[in-house]
PDB file of N, CA and C in Angstrom:
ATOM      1  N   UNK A   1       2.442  39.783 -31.363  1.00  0.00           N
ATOM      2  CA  UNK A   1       3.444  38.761 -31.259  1.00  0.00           C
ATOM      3  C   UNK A   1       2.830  37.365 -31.269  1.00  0.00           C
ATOM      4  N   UNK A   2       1.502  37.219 -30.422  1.00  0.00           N
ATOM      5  CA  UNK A   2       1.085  36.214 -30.874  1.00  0.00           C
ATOM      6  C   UNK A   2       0.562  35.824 -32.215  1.00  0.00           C
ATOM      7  N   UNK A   3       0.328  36.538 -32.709  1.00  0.00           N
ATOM      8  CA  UNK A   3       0.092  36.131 -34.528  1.00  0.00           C
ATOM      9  C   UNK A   3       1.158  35.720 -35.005  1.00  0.00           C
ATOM     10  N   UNK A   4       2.666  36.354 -34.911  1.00  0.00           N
ATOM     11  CA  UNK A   4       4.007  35.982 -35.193  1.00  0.00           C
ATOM     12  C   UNK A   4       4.588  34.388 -35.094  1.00  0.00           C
ATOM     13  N   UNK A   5       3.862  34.072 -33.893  1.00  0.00           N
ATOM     14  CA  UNK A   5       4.168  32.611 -32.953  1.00  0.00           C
ATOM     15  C   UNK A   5       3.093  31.749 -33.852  1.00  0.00           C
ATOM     16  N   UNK A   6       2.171  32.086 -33.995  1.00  0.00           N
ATOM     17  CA  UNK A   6       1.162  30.892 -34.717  1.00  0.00           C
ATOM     18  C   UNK A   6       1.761  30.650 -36.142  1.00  0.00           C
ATOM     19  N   UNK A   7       2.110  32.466 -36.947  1.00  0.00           N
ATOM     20  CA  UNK A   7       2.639  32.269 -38.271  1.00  0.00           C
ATOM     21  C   UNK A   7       3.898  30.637 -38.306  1.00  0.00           C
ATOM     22  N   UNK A   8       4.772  31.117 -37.934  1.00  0.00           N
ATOM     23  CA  UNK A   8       5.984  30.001 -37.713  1.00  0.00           C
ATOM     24  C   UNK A   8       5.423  28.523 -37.417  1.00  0.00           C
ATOM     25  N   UNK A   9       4.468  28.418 -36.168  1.00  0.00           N
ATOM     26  CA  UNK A   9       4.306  27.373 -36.083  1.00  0.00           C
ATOM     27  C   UNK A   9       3.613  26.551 -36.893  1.00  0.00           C
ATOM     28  N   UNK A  10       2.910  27.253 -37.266  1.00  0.00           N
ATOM     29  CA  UNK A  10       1.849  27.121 -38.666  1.00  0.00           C
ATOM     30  C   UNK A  10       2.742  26.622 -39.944  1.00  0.00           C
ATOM     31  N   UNK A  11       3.542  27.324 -40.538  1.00  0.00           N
ATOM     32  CA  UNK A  11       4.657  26.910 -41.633  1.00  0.00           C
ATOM     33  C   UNK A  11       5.752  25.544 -40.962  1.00  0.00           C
ATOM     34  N   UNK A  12       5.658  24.821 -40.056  1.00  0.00           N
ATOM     35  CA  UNK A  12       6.349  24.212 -39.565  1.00  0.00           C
ATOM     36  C   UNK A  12       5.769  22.534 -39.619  1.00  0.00           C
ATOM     37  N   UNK A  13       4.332  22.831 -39.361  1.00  0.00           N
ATOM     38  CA  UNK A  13       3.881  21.287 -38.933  1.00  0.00           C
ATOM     39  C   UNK A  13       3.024  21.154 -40.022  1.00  0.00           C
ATOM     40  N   UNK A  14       2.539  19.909 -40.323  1.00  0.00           N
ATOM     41  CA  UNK A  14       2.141  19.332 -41.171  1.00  0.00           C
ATOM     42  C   UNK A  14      -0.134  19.514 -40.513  1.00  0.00           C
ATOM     43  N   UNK A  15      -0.069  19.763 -40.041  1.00  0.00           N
ATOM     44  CA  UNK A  15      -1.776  19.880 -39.636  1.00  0.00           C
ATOM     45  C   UNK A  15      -1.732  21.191 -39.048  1.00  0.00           C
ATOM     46  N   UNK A  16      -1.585  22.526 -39.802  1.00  0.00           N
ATOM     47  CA  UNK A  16      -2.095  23.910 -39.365  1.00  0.00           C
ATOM     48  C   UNK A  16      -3.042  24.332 -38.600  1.00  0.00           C
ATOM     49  N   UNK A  17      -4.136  23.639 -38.497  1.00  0.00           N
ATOM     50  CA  UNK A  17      -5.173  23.909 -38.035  1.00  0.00           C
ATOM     51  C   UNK A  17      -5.542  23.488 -36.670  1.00  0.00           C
ATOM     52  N   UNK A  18      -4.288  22.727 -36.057  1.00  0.00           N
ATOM     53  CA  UNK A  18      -4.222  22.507 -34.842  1.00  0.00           C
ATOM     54  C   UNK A  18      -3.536  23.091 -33.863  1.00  0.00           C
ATOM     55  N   UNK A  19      -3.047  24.450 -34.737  1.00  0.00           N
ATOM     56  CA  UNK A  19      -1.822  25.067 -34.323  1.00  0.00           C
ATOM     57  C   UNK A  19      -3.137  25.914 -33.243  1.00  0.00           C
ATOM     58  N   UNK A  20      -2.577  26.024 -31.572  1.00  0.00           N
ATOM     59  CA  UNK A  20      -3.195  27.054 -31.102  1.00  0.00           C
ATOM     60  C   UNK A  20      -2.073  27.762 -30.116  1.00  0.00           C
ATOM     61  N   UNK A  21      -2.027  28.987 -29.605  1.00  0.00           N
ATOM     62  CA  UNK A  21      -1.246  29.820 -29.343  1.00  0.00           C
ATOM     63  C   UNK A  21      -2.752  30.743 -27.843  1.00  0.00           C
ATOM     64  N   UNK A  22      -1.712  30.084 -26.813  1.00  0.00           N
ATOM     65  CA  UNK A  22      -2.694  30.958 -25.701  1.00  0.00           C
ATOM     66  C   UNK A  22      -1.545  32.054 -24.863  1.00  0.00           C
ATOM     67  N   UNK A  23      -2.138  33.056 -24.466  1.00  0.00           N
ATOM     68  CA  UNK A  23      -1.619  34.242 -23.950  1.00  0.00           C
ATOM     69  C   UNK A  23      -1.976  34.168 -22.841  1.00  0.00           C
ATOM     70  N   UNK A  24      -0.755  34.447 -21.425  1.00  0.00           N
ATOM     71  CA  UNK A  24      -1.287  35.434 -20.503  1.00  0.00           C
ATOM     72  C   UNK A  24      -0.098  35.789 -19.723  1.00  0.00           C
ATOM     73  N   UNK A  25      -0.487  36.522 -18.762  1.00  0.00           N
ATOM     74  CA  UNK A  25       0.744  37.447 -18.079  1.00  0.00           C
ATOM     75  C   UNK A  25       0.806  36.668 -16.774  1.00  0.00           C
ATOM     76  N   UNK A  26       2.093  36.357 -16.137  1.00  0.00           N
ATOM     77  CA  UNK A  26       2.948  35.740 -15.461  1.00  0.00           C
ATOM     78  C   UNK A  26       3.365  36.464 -14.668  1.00  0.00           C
ATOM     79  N   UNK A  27       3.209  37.622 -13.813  1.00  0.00           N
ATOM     80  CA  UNK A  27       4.723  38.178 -12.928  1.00  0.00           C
ATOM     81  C   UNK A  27       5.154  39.099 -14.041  1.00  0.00           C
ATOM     82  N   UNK A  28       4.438  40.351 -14.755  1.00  0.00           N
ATOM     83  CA  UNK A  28       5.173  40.718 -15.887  1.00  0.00           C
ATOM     84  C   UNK A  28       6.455  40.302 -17.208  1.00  0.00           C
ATOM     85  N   UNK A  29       5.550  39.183 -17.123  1.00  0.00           N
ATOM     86  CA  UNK A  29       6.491  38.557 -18.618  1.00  0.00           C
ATOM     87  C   UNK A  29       5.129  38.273 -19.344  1.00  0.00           C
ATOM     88  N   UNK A  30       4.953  37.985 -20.190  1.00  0.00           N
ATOM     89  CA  UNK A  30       3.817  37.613 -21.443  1.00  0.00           C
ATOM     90  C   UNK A  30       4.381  36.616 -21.660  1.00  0.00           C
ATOM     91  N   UNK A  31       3.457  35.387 -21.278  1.00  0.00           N
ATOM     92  CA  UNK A  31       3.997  33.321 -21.562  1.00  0.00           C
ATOM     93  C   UNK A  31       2.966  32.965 -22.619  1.00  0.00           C
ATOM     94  N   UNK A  32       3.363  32.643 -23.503  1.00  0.00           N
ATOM     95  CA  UNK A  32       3.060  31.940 -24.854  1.00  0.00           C
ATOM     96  C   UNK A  32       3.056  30.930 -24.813  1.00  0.00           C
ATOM     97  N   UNK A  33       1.545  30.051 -24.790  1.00  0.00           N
ATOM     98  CA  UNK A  33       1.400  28.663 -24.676  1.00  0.00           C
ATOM     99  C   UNK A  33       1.215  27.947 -25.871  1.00  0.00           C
ATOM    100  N   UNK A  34       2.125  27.553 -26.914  1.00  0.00           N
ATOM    101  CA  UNK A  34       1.775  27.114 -27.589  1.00  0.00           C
ATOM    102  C   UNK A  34       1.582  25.473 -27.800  1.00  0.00           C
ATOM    103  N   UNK A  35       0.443  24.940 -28.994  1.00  0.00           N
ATOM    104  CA  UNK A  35       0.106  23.537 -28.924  1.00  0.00           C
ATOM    105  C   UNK A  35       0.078  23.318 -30.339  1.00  0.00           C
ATOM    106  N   UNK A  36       0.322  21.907 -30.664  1.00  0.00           N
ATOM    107  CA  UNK A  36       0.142  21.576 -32.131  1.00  0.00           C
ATOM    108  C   UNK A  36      -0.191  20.112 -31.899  1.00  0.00           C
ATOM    109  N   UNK A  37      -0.597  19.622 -33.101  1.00  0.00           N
ATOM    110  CA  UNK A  37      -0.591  17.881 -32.852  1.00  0.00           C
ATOM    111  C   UNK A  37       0.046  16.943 -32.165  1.00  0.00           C
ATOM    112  N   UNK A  38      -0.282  16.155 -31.448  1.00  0.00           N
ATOM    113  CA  UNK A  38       0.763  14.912 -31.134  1.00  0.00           C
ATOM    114  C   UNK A  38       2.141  15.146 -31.892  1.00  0.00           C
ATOM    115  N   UNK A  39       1.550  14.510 -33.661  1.00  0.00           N
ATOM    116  CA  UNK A  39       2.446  13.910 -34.752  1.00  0.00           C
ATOM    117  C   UNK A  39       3.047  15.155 -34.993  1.00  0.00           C
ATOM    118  N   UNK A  40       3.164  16.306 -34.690  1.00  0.00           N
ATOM    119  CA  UNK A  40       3.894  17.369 -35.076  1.00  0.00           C
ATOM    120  C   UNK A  40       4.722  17.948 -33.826  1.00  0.00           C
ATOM    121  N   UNK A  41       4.902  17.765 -32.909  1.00  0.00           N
ATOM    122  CA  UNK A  41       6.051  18.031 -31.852  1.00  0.00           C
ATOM    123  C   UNK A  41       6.625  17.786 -32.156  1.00  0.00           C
ATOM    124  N   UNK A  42       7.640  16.882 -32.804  1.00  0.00           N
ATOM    125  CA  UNK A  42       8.911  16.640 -32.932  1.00  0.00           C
ATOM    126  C   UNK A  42       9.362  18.192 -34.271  1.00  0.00           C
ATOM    127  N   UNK A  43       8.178  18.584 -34.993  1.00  0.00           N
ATOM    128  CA  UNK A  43       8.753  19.525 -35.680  1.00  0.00           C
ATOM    129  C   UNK A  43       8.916  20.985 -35.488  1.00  0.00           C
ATOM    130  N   UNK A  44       7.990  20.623 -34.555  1.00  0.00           N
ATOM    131  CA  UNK A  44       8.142  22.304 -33.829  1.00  0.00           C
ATOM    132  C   UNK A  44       9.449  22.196 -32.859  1.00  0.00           C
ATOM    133  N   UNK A  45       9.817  20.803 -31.610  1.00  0.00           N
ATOM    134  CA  UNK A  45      10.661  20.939 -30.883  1.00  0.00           C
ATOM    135  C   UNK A  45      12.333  21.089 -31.573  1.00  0.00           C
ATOM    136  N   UNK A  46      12.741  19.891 -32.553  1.00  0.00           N
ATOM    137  CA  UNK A  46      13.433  19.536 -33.631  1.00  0.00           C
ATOM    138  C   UNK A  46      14.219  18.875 -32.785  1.00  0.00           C
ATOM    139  N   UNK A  47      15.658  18.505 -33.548  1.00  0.00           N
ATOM    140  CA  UNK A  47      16.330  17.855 -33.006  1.00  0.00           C
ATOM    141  C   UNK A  47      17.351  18.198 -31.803  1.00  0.00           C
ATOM    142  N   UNK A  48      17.311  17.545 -30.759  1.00  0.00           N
ATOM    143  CA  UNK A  48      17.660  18.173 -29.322  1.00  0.00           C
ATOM    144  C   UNK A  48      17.378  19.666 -28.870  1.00  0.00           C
ATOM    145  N   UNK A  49      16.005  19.763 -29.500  1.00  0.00           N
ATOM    146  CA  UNK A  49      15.326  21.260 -28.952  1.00  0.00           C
ATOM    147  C   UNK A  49      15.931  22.149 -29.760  1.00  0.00           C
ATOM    148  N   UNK A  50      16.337  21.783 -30.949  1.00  0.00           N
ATOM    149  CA  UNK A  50      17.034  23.471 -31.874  1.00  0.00           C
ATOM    150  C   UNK A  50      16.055  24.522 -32.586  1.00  0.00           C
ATOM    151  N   UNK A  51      14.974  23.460 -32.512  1.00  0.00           N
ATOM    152  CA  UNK A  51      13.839  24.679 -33.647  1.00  0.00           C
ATOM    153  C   UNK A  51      13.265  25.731 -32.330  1.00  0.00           C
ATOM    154  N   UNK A  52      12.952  24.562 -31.721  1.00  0.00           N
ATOM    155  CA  UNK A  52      12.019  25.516 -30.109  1.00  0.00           C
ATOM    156  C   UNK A  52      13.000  26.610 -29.712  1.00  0.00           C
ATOM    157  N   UNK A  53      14.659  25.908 -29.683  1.00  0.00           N
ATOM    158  CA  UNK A  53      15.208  27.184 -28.954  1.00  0.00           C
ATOM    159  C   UNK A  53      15.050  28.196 -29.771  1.00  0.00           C
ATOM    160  N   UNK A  54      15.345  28.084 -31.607  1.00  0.00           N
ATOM    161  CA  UNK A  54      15.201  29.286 -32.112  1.00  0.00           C
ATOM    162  C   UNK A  54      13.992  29.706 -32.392  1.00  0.00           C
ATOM    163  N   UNK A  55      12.760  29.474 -31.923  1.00  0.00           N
ATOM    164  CA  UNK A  55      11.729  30.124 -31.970  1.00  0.00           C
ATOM    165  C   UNK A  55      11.302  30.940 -30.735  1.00  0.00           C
ATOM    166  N   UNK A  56      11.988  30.643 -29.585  1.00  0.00           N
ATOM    167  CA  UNK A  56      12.398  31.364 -28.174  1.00  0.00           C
ATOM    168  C   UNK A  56      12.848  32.288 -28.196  1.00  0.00           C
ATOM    169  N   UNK A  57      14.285  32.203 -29.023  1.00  0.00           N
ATOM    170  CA  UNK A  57      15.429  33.185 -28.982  1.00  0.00           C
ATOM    171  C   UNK A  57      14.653  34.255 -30.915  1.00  0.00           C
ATOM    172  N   UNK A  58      14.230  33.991 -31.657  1.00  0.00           N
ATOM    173  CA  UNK A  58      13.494  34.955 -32.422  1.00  0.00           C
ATOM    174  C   UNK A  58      12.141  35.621 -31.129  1.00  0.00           C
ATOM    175  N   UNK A  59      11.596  35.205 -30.510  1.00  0.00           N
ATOM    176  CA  UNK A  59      10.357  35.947 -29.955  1.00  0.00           C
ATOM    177  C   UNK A  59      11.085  36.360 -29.154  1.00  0.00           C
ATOM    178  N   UNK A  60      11.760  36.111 -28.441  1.00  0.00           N
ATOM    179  CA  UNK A  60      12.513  37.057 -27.008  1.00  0.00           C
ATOM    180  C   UNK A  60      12.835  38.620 -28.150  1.00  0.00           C
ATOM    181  N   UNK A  61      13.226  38.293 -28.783  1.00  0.00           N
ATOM    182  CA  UNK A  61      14.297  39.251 -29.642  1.00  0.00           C
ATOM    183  C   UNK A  61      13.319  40.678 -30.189  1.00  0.00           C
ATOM    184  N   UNK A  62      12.174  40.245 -30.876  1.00  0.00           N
ATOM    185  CA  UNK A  62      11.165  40.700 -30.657  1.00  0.00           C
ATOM    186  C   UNK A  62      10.321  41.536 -29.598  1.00  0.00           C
ATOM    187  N   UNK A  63      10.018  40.511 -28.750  1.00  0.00           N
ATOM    188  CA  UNK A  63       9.470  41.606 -27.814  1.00  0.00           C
ATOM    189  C   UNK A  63      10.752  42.279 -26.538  1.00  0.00           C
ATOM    190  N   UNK A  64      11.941  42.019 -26.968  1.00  0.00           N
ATOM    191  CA  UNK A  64      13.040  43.176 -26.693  1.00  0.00           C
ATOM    192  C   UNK A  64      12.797  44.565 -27.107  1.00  0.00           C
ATOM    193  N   UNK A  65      12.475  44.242 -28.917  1.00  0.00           N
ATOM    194  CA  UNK A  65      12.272  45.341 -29.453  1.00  0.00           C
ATOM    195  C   UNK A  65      11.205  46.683 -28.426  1.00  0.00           C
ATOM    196  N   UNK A  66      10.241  46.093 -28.106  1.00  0.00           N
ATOM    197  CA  UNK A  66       8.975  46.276 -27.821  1.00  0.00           C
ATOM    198  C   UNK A  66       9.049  46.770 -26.683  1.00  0.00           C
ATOM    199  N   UNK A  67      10.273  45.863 -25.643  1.00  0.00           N
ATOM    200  CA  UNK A  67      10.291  46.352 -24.448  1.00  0.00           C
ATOM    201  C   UNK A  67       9.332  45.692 -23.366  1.00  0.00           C
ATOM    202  N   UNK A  68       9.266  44.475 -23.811  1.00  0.00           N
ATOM    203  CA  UNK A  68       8.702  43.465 -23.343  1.00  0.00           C
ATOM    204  C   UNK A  68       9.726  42.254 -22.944  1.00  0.00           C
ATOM    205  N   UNK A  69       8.992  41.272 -22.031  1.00  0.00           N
ATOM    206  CA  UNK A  69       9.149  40.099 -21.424  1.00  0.00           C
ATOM    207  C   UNK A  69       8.423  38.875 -21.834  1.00  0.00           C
ATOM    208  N   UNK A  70       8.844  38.143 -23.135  1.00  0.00           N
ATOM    209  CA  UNK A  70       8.294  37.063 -22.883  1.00  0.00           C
ATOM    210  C   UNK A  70       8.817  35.768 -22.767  1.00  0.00           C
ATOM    211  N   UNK A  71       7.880  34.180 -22.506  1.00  0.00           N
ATOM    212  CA  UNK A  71       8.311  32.987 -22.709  1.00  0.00           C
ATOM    213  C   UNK A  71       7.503  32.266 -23.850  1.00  0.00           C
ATOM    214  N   UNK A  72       8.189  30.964 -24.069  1.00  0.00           N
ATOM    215  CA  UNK A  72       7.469  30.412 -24.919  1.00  0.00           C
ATOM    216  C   UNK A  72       7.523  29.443 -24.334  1.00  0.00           C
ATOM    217  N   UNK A  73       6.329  28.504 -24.044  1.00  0.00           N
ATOM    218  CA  UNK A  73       5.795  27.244 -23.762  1.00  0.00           C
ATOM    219  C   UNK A  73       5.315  26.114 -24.663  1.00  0.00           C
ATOM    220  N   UNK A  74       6.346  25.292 -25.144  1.00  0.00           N
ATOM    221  CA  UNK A  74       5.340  24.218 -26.082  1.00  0.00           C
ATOM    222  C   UNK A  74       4.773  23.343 -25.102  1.00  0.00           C
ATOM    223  N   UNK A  75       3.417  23.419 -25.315  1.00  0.00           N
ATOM    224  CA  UNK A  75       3.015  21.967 -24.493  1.00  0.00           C
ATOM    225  C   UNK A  75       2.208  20.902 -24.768  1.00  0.00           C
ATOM    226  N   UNK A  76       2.351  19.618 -24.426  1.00  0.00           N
ATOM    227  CA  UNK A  76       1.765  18.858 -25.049  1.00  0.00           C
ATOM    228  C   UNK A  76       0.657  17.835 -24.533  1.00  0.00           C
TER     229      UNK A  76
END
């Protein structure tokens, strides 16, 4: 799933290579820390948080499948 989270974020911002994606377990949920450039938050977050929520609500959905718990963290 974390490869999934970098893919997207990766196709999203304009400097790929800053895209990083950290893992760890919380209280049994799996929290996804993800980071990208300064100049690229606004494209990962979008406008009033619509890209972030649907990149939340696609990974939740996911590791539903799985039978998992996770979050997603953009941080900056």
């Amino acid at each position: 799933m974390k490869d999934l989270l970098i893919y997207i974020a990766q196709n999203l911002v304009d400097n790929p290579d800053e895209v990083s994606v950290v893992e760890r377990e919380d209280g049994g949920e799996t929290v996804f820390e993800l980071r990208v450039a300064p100049s690229d938050m606004g494209k990962v977050i979008g406008h009033h948080g619509k890209i972030a929520k649907q990149i939340r609500i696609l990974m939740r959905s996911v590791a539903q499948k799985q039978g998992k718990r996770v979050s997603v963290d953009i941080m900056d």
